[in-house]
Protein backbone atom coordinates (compact mmCIF):
# COMPACT_ATOMS: atom_id res chain seq x y z
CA UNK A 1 253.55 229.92 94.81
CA UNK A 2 257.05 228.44 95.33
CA UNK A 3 257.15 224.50 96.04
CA UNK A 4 257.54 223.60 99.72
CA UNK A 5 260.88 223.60 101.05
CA UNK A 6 261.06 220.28 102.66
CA UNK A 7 258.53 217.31 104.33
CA UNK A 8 256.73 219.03 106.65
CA UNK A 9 255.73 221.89 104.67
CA UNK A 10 254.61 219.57 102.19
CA UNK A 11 252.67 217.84 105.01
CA UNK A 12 250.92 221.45 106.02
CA UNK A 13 250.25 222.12 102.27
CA UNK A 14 247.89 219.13 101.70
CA UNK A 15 246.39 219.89 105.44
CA UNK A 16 245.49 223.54 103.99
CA UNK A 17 243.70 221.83 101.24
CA UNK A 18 241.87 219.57 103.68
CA UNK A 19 244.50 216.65 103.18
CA UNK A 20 245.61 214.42 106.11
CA UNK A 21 249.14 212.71 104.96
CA UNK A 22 251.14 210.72 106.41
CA UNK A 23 254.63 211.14 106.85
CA UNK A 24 255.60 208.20 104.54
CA UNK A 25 253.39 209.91 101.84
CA UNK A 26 254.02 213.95 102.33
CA UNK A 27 257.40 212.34 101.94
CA UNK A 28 256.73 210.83 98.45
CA UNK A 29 255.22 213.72 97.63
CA UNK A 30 257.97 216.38 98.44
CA UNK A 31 260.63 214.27 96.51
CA UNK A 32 258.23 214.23 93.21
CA UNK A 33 257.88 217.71 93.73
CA UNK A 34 261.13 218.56 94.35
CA UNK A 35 262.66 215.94 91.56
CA UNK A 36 259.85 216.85 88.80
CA UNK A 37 259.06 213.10 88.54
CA UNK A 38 256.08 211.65 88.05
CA UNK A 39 253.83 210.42 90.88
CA UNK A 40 252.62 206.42 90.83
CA UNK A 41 250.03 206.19 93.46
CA UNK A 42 248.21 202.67 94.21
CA UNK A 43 246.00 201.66 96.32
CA UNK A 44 242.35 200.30 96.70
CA UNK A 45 239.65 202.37 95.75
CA UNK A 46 238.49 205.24 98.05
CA UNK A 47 241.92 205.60 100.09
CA UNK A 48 242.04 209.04 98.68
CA UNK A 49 244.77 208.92 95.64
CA UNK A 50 243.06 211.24 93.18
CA UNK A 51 242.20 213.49 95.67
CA UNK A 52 246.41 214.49 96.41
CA UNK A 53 245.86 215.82 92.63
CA UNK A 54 243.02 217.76 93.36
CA UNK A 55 244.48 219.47 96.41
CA UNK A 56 248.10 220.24 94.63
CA UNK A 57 246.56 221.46 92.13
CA UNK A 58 244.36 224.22 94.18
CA UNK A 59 247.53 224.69 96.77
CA UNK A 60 250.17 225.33 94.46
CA UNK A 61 248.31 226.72 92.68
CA UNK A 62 248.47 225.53 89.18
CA UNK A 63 245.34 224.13 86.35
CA UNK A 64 244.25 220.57 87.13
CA UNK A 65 244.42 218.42 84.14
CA UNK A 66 242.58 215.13 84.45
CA UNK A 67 242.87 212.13 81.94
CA UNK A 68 240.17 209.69 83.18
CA UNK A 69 241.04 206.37 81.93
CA UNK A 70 238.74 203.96 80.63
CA UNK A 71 238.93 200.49 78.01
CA UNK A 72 239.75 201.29 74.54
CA UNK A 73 240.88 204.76 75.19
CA UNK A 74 243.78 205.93 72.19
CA UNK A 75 245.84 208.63 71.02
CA UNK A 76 243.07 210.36 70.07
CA UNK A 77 240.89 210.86 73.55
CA UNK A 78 244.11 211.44 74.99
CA UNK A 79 246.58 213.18 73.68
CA UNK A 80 245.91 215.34 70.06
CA UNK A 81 243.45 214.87 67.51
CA UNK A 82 243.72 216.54 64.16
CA UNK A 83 240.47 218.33 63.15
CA UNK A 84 239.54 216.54 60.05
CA UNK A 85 236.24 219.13 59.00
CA UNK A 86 238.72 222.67 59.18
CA UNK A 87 241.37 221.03 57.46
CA UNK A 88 238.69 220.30 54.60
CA UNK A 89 237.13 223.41 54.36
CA UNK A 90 240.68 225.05 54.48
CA UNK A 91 241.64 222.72 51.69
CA UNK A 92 238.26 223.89 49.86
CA UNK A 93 239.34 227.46 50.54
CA UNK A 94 242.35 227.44 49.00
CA UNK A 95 240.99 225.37 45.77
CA UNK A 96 238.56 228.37 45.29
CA UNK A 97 240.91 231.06 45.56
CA UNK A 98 243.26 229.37 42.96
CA UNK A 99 245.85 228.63 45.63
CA UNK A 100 245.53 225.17 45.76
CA UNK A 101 248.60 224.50 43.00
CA UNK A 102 251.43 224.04 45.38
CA UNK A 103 250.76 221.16 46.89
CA UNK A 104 253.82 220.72 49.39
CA UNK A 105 252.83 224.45 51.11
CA UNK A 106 249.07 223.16 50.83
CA UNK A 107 249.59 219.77 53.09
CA UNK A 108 252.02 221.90 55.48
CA UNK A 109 249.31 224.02 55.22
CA UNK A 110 246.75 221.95 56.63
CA UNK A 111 248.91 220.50 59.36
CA UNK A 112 249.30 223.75 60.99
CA UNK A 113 248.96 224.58 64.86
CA UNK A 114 245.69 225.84 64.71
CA UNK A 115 244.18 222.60 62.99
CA UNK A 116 245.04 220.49 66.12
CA UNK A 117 242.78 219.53 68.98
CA UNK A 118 244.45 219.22 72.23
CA UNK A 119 243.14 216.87 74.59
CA UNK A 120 244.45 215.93 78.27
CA UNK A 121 248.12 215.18 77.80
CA UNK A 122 248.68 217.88 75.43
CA UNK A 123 246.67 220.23 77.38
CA UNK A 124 248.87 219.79 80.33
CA UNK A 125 252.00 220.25 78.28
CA UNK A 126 251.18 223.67 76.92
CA UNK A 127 249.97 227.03 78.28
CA UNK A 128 249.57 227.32 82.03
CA UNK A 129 251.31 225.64 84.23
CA UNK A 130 249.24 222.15 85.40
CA UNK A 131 249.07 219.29 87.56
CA UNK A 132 248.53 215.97 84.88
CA UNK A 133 245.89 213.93 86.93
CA UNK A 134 245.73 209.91 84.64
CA UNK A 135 242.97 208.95 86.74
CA UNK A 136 242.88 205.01 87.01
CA UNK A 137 245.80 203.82 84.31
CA UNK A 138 244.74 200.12 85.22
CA UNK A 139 241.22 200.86 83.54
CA UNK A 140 243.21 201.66 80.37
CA UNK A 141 244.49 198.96 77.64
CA UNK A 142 248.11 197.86 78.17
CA UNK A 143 248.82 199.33 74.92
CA UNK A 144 248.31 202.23 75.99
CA UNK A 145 250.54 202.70 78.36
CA UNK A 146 253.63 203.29 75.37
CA UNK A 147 252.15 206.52 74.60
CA UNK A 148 252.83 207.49 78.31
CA UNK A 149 256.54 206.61 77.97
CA UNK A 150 257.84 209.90 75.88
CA UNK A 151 255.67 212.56 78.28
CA UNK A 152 256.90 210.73 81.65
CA UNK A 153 260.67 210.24 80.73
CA UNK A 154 260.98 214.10 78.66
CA UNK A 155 257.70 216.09 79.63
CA UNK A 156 256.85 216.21 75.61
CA UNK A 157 254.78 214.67 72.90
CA UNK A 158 256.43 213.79 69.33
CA UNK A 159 253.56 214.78 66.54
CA UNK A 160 254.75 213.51 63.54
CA UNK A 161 253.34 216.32 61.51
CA UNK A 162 254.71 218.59 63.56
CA UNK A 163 257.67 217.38 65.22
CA UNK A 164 258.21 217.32 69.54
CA UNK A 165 255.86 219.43 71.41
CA UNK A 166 257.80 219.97 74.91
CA UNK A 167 256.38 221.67 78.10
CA UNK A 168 257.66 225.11 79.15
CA UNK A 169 256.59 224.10 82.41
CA UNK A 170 256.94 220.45 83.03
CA UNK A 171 253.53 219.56 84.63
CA UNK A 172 253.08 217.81 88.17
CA UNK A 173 252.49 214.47 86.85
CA UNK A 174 250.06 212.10 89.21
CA UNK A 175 249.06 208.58 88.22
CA UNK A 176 246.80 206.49 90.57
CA UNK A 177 245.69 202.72 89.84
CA UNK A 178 243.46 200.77 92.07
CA UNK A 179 245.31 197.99 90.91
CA UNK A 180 242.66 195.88 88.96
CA UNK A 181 245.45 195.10 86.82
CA UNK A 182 249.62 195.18 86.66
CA UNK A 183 250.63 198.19 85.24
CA UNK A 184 253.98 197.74 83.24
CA UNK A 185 257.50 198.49 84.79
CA UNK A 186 258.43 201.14 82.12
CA UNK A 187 255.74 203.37 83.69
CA UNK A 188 256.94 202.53 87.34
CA UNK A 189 260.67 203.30 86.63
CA UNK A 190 259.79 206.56 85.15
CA UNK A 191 257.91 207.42 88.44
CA UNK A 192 258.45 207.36 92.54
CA UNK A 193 256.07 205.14 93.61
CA UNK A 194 253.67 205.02 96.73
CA UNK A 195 251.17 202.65 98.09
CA UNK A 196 248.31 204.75 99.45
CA UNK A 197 246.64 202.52 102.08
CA UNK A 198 243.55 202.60 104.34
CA UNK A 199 244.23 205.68 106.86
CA UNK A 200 244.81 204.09 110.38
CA UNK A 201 242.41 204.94 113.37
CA UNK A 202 243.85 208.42 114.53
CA UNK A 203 244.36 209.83 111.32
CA UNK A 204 240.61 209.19 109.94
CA UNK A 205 239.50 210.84 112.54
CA UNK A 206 242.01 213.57 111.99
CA UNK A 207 240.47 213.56 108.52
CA UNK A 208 236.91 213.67 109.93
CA UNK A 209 238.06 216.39 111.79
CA UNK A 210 239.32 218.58 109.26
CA UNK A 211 236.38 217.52 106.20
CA UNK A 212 233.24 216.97 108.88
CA UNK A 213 233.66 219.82 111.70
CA UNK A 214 230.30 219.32 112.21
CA UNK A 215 230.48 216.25 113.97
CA UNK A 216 231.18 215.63 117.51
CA UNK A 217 234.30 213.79 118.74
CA UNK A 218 232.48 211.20 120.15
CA UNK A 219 230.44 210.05 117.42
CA UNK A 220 233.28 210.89 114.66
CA UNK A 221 235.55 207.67 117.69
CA UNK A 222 232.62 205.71 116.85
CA UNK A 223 232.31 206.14 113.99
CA UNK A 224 235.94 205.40 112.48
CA UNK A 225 235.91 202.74 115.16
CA UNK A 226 232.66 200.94 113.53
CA UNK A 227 234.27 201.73 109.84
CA UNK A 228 237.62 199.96 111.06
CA UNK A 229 235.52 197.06 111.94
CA UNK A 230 234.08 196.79 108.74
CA UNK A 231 237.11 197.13 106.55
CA UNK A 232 238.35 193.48 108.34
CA UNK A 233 234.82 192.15 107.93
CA UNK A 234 234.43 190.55 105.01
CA UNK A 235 232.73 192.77 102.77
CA UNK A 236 233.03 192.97 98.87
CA UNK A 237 233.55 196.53 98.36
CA UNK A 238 235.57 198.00 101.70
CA UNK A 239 234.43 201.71 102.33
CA UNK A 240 236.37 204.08 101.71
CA UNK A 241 237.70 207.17 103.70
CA UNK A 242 234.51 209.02 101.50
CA UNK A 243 232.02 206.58 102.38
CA UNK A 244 233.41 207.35 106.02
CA UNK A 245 232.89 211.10 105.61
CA UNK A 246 229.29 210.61 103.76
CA UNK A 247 228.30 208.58 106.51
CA UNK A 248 229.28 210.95 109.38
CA UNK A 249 227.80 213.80 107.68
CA UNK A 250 224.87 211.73 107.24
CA UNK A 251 224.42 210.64 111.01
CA UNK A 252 224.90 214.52 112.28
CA UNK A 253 222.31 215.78 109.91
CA UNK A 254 219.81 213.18 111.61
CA UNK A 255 221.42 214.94 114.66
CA UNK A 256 222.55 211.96 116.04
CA UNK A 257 224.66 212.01 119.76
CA UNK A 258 226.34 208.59 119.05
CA UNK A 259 225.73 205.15 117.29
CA UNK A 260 222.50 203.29 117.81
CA UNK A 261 221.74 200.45 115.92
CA UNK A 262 218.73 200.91 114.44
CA UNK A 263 220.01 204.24 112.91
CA UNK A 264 223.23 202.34 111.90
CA UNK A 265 220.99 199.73 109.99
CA UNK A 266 218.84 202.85 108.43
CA UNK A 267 221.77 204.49 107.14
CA UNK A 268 224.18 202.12 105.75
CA UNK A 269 223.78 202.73 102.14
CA UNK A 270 225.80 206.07 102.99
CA UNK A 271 228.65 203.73 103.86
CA UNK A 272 228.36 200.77 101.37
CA UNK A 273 227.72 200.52 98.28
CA UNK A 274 226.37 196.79 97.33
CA UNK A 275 223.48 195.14 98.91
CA UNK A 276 225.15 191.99 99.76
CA UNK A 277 227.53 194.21 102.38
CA UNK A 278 224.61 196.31 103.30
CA UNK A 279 222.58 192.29 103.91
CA UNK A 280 225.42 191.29 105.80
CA UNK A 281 226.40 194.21 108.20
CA UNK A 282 222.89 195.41 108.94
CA UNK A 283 220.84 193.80 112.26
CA UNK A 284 222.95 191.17 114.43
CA UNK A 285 226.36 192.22 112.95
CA UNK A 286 225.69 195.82 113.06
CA UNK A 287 224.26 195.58 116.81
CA UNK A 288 227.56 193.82 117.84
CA UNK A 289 230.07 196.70 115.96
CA UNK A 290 228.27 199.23 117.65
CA UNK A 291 228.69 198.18 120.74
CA UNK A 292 232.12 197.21 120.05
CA UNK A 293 232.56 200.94 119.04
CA UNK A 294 231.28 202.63 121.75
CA UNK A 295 233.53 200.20 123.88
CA UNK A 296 236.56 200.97 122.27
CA UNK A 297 235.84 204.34 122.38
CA UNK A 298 234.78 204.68 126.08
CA UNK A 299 238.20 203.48 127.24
């Protein structure tokens, strides 16, 4: 499939994978398509930034390639590892057959092709073409973040045994942060760059639309209206436009018409995650958002 030809194509590709974008960001993400640069994409958790991978990657179509990073992650995990136990028995091998004399062709030998592991980023280089998903860079040590600089900038990985390894097909690069941490310029000037926010009113319930058909309009207003009204409360952990989806799908499987407290307060651990928010929403609080909800919504 060819890439889209301009914005709102782009905008109707991540719709037919069950995407609502914004123009600002079906923007973004025409020009890193279009450009072959990597995509930054920041935001808090649960605004939906791994989930543009996902949907390229089925839409284009091409293999999804996902580097989820975590503390202490290295070369290693990430990129190539050379497989230590063939490279023994090979060396073994070749003792036993007599063929272990010339020493130079025995070590180029054992740093052959086949003795290499690939892992994410040199999975994504080679073979099919691939969208590159680094899942959460700010999870990763700074240091880290070097190794990134060569496969941004030239879409290859130097092996020192082996020399460059450089992509046929340069990979639809994605990298999302929730922003726990600053993540160094170099990687942001290699990259266009996009703040993926909290959707706005009319287009979570666009998205409910499209990824909950099942649930009426007018509980799917009162919903995103009660969900808006909890993203301003203050709440440790905001929920995000999944928690807002969960929770729908939740409150039409108990066949619920519209919002009622008491069903609110039975089902908020489908919308938040900690039990101080849950403690602090439920009863009183969640009495007045509902009726707050089905006021806004009424008009």
């Amino acid at each position: 499939m060819s890439l889209p030809a301009d914005v709102p194509a782009t905008q109707r590709l991540l719709a037919e994978g069950g995407y609502v974008a914004d123009r600002q960001l079906a923007t973004t993400v025409h020009l890193a398509l279009r450009m072959g640069r990597p995509l930054f994409l920041e935001g808090e958790p649960g605004t939906g930034k791994t989930e543009i991978a996902k949907v390229l990657a089925a839409q284009l179509p091409r293999r999804l390639v996902r580097l989820q990073c975590y503390d202490g992650m290295d070369l290693a995990s990430a990129a190539y590892e050379w497989n230590h136990a063939r490279q023994l028995m090979a060396i073994r091998l070749a003792e036993a057959s007599g063929e272990a004399g010339d020493r130079a062709a025995l070590e180029a030998g054992i740093y052959d092709r086949r003795f290499l592991q690939a892992r994410p980023l040199l999975d994504a280089l080679e073979g099919a073409p691939a969208v590159l998903l680094i899942d959460e860079l700010d999870r990763a040590d700074e240091p880290f973040e070097a190794f990134l600089l060569e496969i941004l900038a030239d879409f290859q990985i130097s092996i020192p045994e082996l020399g460059p390894v450089k992509a046929a097909t340069p990979p639809v690069v994605i990298i999302t942060s929730n922003r726990t941490r600053e993540v160094h310029d170099a990687i942001r000037r290699r990259c266009l760059y996009h703040w993926v926010d909290y959707p706005d009113a009319a287009r979570e319930r666009a998205i409910l639309k499209l990824r909950a058909p099942q649930v009426s309009e007018a509980l799917s207003a009162q919903v995103v209206s009660f969900v808006q009204a909890v993203r301003n409360a203050d709440t440790f952990k905001p929920p995000g436009v999944a928690e807002t989806i969960d929770w729908a799908a939740a409150l039409s499987a108990l066949d619920a018409r519209e919002l009622e407290p008491a069903l609110v307060d039975e089902t908020l651990g489908a919308l938040l995650k900690y039990q101080d928010d849950i403690a602090k929403i439920r009863g009183a609080e969640a009495a007045r958002l509902v009726a707050e909800a089905k006021q806004a919504t009424a008009a």
